[in-house]
C-alpha atoms as a PDB file:
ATOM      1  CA  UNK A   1     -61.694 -25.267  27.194  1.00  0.00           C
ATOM      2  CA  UNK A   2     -58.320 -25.656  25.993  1.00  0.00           C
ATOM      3  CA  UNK A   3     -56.293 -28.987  27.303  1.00  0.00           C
ATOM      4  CA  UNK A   4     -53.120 -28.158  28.985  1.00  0.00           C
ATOM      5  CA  UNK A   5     -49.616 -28.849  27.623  1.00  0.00           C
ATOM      6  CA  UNK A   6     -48.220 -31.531  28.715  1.00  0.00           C
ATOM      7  CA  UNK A   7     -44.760 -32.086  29.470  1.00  0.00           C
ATOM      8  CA  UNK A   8     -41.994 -35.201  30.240  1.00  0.00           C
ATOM      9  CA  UNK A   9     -39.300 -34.360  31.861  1.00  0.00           C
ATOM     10  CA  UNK A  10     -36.392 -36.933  31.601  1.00  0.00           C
ATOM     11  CA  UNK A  11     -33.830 -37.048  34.691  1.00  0.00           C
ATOM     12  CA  UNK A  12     -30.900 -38.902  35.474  1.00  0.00           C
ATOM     13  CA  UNK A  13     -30.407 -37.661  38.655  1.00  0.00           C
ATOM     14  CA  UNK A  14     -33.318 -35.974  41.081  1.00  0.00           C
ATOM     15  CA  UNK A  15     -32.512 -33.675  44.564  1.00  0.00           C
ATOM     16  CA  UNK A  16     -33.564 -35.151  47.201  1.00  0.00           C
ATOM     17  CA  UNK A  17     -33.861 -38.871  45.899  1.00  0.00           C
ATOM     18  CA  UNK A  18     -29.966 -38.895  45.209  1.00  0.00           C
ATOM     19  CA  UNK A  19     -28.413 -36.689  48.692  1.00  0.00           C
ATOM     20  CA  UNK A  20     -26.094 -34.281  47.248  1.00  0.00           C
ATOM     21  CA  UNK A  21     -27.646 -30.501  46.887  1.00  0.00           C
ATOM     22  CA  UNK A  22     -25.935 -30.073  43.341  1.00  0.00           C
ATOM     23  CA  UNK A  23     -27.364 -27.595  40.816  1.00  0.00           C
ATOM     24  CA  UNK A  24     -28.439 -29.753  38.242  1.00  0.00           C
ATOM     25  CA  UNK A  25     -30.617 -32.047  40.975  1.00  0.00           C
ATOM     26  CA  UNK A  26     -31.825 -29.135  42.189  1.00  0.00           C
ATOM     27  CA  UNK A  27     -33.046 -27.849  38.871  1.00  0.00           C
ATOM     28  CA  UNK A  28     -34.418 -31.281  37.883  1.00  0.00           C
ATOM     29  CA  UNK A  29     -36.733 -31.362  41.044  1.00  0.00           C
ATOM     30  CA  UNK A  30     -38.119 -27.757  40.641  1.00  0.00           C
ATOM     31  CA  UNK A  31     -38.845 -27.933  36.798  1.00  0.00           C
ATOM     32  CA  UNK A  32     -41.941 -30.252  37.362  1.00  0.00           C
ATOM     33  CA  UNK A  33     -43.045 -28.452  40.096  1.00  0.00           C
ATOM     34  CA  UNK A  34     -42.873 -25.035  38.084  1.00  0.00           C
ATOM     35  CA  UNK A  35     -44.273 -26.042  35.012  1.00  0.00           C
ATOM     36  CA  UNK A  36     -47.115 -27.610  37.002  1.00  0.00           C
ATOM     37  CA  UNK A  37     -48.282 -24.641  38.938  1.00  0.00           C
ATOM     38  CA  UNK A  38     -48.372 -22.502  35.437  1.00  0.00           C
ATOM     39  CA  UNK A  39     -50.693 -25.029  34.281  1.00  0.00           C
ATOM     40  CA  UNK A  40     -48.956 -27.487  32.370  1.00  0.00           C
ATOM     41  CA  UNK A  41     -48.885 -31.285  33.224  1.00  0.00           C
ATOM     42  CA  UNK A  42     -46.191 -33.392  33.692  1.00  0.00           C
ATOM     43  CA  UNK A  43     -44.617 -36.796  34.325  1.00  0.00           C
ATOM     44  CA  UNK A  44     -41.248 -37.014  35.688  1.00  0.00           C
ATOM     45  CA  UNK A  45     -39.043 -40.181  35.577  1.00  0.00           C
ATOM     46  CA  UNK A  46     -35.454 -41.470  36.633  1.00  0.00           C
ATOM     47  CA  UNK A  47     -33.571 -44.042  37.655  1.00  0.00           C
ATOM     48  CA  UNK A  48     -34.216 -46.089  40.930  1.00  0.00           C
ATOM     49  CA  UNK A  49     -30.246 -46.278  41.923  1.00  0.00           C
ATOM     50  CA  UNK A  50     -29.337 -48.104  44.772  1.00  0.00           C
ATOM     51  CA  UNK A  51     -28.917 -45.359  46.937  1.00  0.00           C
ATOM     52  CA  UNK A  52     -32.371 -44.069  46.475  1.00  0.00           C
ATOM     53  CA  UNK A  53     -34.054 -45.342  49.969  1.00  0.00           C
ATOM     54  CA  UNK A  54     -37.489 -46.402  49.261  1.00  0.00           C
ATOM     55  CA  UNK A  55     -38.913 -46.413  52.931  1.00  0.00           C
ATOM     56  CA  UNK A  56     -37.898 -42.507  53.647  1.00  0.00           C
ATOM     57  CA  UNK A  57     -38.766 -41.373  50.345  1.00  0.00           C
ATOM     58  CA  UNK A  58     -42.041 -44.170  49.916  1.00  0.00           C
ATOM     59  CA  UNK A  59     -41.699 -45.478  46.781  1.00  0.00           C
ATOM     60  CA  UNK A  60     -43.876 -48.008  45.804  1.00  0.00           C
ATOM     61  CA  UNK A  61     -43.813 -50.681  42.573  1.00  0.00           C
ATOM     62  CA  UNK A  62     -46.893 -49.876  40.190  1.00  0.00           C
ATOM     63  CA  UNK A  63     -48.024 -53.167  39.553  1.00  0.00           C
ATOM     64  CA  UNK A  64     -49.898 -52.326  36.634  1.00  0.00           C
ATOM     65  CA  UNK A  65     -46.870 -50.811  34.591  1.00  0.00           C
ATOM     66  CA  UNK A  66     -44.362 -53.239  35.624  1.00  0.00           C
ATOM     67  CA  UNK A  67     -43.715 -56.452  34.281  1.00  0.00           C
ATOM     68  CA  UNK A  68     -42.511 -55.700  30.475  1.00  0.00           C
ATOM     69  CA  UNK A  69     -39.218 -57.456  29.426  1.00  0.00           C
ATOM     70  CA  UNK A  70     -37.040 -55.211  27.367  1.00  0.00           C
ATOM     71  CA  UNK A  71     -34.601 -57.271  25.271  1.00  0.00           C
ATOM     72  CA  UNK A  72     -31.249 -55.838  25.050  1.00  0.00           C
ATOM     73  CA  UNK A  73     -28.736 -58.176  23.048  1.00  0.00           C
ATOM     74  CA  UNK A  74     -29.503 -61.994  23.806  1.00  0.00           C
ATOM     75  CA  UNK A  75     -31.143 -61.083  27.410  1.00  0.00           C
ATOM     76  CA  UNK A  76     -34.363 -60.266  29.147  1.00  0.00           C
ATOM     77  CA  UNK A  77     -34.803 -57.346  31.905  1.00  0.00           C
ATOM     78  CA  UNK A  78     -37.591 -57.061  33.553  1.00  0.00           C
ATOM     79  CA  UNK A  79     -39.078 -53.715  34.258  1.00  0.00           C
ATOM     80  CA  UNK A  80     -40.446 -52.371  37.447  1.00  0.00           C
ATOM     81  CA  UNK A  81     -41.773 -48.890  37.875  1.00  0.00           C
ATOM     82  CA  UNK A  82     -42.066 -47.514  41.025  1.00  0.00           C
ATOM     83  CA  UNK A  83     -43.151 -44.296  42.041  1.00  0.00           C
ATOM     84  CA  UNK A  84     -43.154 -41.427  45.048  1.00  0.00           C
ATOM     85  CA  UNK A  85     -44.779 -38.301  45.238  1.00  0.00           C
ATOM     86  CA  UNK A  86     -43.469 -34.966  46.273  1.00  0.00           C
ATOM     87  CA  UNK A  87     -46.332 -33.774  48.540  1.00  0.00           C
ATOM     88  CA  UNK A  88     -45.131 -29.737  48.672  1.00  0.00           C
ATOM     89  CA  UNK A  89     -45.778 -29.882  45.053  1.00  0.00           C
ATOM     90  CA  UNK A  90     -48.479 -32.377  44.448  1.00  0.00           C
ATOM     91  CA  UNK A  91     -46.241 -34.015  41.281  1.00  0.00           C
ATOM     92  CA  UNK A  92     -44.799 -37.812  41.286  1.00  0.00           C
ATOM     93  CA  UNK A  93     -41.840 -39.070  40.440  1.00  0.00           C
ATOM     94  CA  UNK A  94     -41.555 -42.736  38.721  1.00  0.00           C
ATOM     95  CA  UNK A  95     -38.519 -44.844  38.840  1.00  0.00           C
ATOM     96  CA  UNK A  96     -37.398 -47.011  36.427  1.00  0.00           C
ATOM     97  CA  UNK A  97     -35.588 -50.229  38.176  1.00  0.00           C
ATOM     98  CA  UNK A  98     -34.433 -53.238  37.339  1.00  0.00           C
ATOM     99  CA  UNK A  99     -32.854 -55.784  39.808  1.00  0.00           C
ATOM    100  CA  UNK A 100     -29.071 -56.189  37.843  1.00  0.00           C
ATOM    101  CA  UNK A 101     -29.413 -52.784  36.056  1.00  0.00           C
ATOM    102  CA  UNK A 102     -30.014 -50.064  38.800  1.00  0.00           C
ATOM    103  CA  UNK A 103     -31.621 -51.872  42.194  1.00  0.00           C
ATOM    104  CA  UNK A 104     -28.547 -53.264  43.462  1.00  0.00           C
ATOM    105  CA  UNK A 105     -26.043 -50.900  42.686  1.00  0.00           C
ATOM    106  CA  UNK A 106     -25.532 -46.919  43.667  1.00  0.00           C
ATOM    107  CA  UNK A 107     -24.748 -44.619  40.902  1.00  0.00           C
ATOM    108  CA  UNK A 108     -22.757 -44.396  38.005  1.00  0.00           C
ATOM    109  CA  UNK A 109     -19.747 -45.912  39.564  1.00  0.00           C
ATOM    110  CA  UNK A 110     -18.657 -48.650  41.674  1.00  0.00           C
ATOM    111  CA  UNK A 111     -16.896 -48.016  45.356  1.00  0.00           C
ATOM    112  CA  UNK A 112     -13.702 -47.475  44.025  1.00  0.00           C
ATOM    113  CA  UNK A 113     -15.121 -44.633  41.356  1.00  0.00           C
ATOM    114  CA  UNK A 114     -14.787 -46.879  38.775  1.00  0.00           C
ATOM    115  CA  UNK A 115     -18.017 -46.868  36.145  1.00  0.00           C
ATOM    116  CA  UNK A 116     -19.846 -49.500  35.719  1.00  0.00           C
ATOM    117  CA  UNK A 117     -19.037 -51.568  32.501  1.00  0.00           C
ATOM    118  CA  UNK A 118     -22.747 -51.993  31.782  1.00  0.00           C
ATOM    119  CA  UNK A 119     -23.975 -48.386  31.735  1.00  0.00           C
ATOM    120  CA  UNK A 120     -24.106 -48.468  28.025  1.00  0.00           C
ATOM    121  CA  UNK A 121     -26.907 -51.034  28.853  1.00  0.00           C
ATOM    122  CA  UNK A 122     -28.339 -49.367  31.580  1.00  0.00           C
ATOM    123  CA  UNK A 123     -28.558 -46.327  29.300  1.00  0.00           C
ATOM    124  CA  UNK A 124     -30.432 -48.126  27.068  1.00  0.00           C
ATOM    125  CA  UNK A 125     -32.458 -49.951  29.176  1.00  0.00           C
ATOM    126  CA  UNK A 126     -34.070 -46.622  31.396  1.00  0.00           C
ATOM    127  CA  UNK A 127     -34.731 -44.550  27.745  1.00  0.00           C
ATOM    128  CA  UNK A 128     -36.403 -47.538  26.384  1.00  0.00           C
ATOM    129  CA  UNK A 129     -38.339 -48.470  30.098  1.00  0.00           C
ATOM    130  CA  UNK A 130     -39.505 -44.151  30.229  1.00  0.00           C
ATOM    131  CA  UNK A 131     -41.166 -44.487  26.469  1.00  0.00           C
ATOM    132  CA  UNK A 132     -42.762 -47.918  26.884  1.00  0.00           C
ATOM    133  CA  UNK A 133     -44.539 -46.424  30.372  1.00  0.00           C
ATOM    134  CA  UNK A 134     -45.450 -43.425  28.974  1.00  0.00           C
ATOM    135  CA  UNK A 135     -47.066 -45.480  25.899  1.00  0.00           C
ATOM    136  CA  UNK A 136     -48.835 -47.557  28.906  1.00  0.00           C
ATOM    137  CA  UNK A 137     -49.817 -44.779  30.786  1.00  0.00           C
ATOM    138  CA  UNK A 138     -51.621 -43.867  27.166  1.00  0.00           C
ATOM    139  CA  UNK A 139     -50.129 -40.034  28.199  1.00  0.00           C
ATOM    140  CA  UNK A 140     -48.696 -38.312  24.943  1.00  0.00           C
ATOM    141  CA  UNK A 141     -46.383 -35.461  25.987  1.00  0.00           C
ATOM    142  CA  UNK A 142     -46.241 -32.144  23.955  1.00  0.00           C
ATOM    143  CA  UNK A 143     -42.612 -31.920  25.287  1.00  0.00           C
ATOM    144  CA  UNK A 144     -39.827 -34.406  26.223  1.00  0.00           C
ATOM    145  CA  UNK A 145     -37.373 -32.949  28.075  1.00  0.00           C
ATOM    146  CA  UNK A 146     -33.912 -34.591  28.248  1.00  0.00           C
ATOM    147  CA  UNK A 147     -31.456 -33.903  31.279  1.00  0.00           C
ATOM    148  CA  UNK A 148     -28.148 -35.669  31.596  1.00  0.00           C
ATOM    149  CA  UNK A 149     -26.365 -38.690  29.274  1.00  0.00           C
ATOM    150  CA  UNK A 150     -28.899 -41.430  30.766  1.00  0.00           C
ATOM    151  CA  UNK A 151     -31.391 -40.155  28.932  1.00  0.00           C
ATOM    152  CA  UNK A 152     -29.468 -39.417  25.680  1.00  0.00           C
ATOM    153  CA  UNK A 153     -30.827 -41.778  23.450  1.00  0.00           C
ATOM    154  CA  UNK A 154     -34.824 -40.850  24.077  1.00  0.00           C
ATOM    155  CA  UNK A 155     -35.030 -38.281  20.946  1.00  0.00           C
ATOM    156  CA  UNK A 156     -33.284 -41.134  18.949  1.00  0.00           C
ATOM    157  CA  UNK A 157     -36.439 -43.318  19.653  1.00  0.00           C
ATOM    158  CA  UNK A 158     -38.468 -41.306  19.421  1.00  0.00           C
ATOM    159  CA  UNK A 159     -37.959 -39.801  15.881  1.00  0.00           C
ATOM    160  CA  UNK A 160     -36.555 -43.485  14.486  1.00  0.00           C
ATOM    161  CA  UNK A 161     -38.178 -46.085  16.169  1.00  0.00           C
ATOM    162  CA  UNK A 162     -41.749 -44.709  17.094  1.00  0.00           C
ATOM    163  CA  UNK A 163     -41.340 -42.834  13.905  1.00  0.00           C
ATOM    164  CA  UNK A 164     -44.297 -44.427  11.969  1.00  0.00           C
ATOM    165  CA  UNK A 165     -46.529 -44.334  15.557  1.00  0.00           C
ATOM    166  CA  UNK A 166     -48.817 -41.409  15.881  1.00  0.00           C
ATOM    167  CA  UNK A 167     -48.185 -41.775  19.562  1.00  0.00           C
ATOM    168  CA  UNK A 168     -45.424 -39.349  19.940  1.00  0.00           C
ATOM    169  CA  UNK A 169     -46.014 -38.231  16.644  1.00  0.00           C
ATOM    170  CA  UNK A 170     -46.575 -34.123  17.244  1.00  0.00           C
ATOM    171  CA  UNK A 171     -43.917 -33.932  20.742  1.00  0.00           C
ATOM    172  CA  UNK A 172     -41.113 -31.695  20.451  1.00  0.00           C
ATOM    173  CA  UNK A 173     -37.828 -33.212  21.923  1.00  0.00           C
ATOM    174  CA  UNK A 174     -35.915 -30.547  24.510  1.00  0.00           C
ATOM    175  CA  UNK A 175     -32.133 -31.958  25.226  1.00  0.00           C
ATOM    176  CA  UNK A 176     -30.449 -30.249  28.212  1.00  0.00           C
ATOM    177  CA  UNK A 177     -26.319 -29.831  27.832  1.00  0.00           C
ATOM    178  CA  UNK A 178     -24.585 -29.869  31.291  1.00  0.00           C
ATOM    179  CA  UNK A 179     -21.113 -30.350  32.144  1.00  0.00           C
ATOM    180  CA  UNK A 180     -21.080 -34.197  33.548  1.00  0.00           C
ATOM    181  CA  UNK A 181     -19.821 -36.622  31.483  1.00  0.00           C
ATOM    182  CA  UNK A 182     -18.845 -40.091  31.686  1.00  0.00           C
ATOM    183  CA  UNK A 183     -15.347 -41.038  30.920  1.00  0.00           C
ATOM    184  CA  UNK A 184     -15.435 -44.848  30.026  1.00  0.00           C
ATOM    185  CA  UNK A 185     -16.174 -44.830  26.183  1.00  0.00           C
ATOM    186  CA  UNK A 186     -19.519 -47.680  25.619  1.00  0.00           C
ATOM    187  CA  UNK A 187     -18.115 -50.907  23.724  1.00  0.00           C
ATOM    188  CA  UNK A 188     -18.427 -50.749  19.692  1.00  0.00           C
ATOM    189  CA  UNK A 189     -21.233 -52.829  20.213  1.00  0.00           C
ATOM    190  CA  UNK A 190     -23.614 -50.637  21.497  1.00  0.00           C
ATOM    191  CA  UNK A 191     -25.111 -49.172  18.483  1.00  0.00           C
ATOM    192  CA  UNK A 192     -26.041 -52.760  17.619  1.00  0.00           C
ATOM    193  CA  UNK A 193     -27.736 -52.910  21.209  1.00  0.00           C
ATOM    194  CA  UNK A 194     -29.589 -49.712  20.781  1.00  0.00           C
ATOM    195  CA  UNK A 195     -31.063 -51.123  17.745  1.00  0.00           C
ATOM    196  CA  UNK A 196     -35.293 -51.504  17.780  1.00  0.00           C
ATOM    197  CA  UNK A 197     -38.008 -52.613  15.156  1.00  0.00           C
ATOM    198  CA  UNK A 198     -38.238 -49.564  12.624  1.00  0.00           C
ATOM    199  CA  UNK A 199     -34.504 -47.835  13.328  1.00  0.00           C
ATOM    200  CA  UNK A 200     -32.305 -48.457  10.195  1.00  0.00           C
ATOM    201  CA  UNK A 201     -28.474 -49.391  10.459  1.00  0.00           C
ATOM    202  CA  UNK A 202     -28.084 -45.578   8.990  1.00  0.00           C
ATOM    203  CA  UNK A 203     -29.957 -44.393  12.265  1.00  0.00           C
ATOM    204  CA  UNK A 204     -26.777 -45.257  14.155  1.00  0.00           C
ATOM    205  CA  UNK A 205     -23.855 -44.311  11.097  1.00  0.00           C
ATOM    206  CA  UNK A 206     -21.964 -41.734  13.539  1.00  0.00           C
ATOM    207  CA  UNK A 207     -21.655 -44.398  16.076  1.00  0.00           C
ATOM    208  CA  UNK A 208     -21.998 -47.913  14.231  1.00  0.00           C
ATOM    209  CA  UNK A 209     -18.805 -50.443  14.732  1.00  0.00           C
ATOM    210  CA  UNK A 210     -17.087 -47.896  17.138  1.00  0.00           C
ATOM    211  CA  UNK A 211     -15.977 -47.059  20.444  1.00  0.00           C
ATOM    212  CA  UNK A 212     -18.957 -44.934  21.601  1.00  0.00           C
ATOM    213  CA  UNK A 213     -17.609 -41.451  23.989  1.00  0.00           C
ATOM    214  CA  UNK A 214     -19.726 -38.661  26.089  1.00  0.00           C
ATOM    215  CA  UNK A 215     -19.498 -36.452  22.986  1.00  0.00           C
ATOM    216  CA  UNK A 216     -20.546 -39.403  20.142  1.00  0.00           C
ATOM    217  CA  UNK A 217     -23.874 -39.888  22.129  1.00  0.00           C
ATOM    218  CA  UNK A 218     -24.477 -36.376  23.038  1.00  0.00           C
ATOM    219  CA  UNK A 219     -24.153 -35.292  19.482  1.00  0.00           C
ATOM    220  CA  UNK A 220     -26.492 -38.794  18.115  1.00  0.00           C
ATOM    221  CA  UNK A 221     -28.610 -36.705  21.148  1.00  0.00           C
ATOM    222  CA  UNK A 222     -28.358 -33.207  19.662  1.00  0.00           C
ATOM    223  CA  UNK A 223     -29.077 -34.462  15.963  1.00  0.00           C
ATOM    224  CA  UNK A 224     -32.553 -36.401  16.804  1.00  0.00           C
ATOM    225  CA  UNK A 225     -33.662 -33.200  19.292  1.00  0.00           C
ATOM    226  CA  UNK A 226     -35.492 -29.972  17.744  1.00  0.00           C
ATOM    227  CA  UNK A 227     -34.332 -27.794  20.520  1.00  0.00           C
ATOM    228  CA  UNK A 228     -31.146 -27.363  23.169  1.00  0.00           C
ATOM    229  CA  UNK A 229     -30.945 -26.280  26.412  1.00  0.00           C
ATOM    230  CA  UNK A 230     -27.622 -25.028  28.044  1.00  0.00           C
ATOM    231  CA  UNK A 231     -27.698 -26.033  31.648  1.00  0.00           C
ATOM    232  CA  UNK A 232     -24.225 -25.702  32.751  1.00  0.00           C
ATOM    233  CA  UNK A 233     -21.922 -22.645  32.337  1.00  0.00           C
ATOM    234  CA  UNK A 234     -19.132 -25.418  31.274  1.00  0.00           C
ATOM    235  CA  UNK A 235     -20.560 -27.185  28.334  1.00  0.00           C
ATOM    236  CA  UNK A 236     -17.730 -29.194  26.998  1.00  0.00           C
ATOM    237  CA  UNK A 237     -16.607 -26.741  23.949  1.00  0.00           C
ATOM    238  CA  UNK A 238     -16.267 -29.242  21.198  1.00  0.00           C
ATOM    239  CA  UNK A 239     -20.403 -29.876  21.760  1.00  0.00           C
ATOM    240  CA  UNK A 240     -20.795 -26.498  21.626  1.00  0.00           C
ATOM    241  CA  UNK A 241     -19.192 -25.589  18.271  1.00  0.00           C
ATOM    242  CA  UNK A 242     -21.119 -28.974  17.126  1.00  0.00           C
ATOM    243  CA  UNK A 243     -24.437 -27.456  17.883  1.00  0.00           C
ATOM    244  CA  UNK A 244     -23.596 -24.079  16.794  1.00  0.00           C
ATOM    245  CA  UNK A 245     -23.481 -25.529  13.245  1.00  0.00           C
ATOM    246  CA  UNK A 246     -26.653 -27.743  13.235  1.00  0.00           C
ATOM    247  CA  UNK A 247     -28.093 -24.462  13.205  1.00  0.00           C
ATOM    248  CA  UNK A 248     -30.655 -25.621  16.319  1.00  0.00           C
ATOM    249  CA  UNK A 249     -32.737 -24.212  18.441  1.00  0.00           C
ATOM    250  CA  UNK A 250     -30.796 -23.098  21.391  1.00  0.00           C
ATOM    251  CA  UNK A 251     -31.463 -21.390  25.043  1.00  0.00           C
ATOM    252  CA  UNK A 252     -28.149 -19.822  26.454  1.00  0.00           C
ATOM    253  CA  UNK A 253     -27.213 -20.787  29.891  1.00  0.00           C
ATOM    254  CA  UNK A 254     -28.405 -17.906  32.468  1.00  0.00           C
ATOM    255  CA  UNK A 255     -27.017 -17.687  35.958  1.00  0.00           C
ATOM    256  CA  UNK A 256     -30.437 -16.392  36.696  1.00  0.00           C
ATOM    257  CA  UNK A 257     -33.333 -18.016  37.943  1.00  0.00           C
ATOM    258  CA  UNK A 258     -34.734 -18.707  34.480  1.00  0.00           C
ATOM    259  CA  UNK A 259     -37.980 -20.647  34.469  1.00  0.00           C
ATOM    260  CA  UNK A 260     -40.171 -18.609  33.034  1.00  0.00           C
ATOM    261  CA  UNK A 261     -37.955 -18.090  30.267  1.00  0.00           C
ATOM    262  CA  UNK A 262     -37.422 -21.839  29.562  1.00  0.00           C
ATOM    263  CA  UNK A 263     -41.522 -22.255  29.777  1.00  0.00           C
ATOM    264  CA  UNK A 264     -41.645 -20.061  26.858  1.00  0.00           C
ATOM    265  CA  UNK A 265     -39.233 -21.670  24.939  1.00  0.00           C
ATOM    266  CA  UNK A 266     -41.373 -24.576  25.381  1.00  0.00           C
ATOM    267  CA  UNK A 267     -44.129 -23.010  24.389  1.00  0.00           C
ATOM    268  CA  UNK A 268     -42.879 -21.133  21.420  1.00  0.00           C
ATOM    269  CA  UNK A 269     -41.179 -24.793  20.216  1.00  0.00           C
ATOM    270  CA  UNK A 270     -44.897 -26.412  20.899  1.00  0.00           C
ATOM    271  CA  UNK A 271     -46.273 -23.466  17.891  1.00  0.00           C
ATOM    272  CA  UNK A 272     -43.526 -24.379  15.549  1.00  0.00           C
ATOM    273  CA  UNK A 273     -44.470 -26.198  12.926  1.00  0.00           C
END
């Protein structure tokens, strides 16, 4: 009998773990469930933000996945994964915290709407904590899926840094394109922070030394991923044209319910050689 698919779908923001009803939460929280019941199986991950309440929504730390440092500059973060499961659809949902990082603090930005200066770390910090679990969990994904900037930098690692691995040597990497961006450019030190065991300085060219914008890491995303997703009817234009001429694999935006269509994307990438 032939073994299932398996996909990992990579979410920086998850309806009903973050409140607000928005399309792209939505979207996040049925994909899983979808792909699931047509037989594939999946992992989902995202970020434990403050605001996520673990009581009502029962998340618990997995003991046995936590408890890795990840080394970002001169410092040591501790990871803890936690994880809740959506009963309706028999799938769970891990979190990646961290006590300075995403535990203490709501969101994106601070009370005043003001992003946090360390999200270039905290961007850093969740891609790195979803591959190390998944390498833990000894569960090699067909697919990654990629939805929203947090997770920008997970097709990076996985074609430079894991590159010589046979671990994630055969998944395809899926990047979704929405329309939220952040507005505070990352310091010109980040592509120095991003840096792991295997990447070369060349890995990071487009970004190395300077100021790092939405659009620089979104199209550092778009180069390391062998397939796009539009997920937003107001893709910022200048990503658009950008992808248009990589000559990528793209599926349009569709104000339709389209699922099915998006599971054989998947399917047709998993064929390609």
């Amino acid at each position: 009998m032939k073994e299932p698919k398996r996909i990992l779908f990579v979410s920086q923001q998850i309806y009903p773990y973050l409140d607000e009803e928005t399309p792209i939460r939505m979207r996040n929280r049925q994909l899983p469930e979808y792909f699931q019941a047509k037989g594939f199986e999946t992992r989902t991950f995202m970020p434990k933000f403050g605001e996520i309440n673990e009581r009502r929504n029962q998340l618990h730390e997995v003991i046995r996945l936590s408890g890795i440092n990840i080394i970002i500059g001169d410092s040591d973060h501790p990871l803890l994964i936690k994880v809740a499961s959506v009963q309706s659809a028999r799938i769970q949902i891990y979190f990646i915290d961290n006590d300075d990082f995403f535990h203490r603090r709501k969101g994106l930005v601070d009370n005043h709407g003001v992003e946090f200066k360390d999200n270039d770390e905290r961007c850093i910090f969740f891609a790195r904590g979803v591959l190390e679990t998944v390498k833990k969990l000894r569960w090699t994904p067909d697919i990654i899926y990629c939805s929203g900037w947090m997770s920008a930098l997970v097709p990076l690692y996985v074609k430079k840094a894991y590159a010589d691995t046979p671990f994630f040597e055969n998944t395809k990497l899926i990047l979704s394109l929405d329309n939220e961006e952040y507005k505070q450019p990352f310091g010109s030190k980040f592509a120095d922070k991003l840096m792991l065991e295997g990447m070369l300085q060349g890995d990071v060219r487009s970004i190395s030394g300077l100021p790092v914008g939405y659009e620089d890491l979104m199209r550092l995303a778009i180069d390391h991923s062998d397939a796009i997703v539009l997920d937003s009817p107001e893709v910022n234009n200048r990503l658009c044209n950008y992808l248009h001429n990589t000559g990528k694999l793209v599926l349009p935006y569709s104000e339709e319910d389209n699922k099915a269509e998006l599971m054989a994307f998947c399917n047709s990438l998993c064929e390609k050689e």
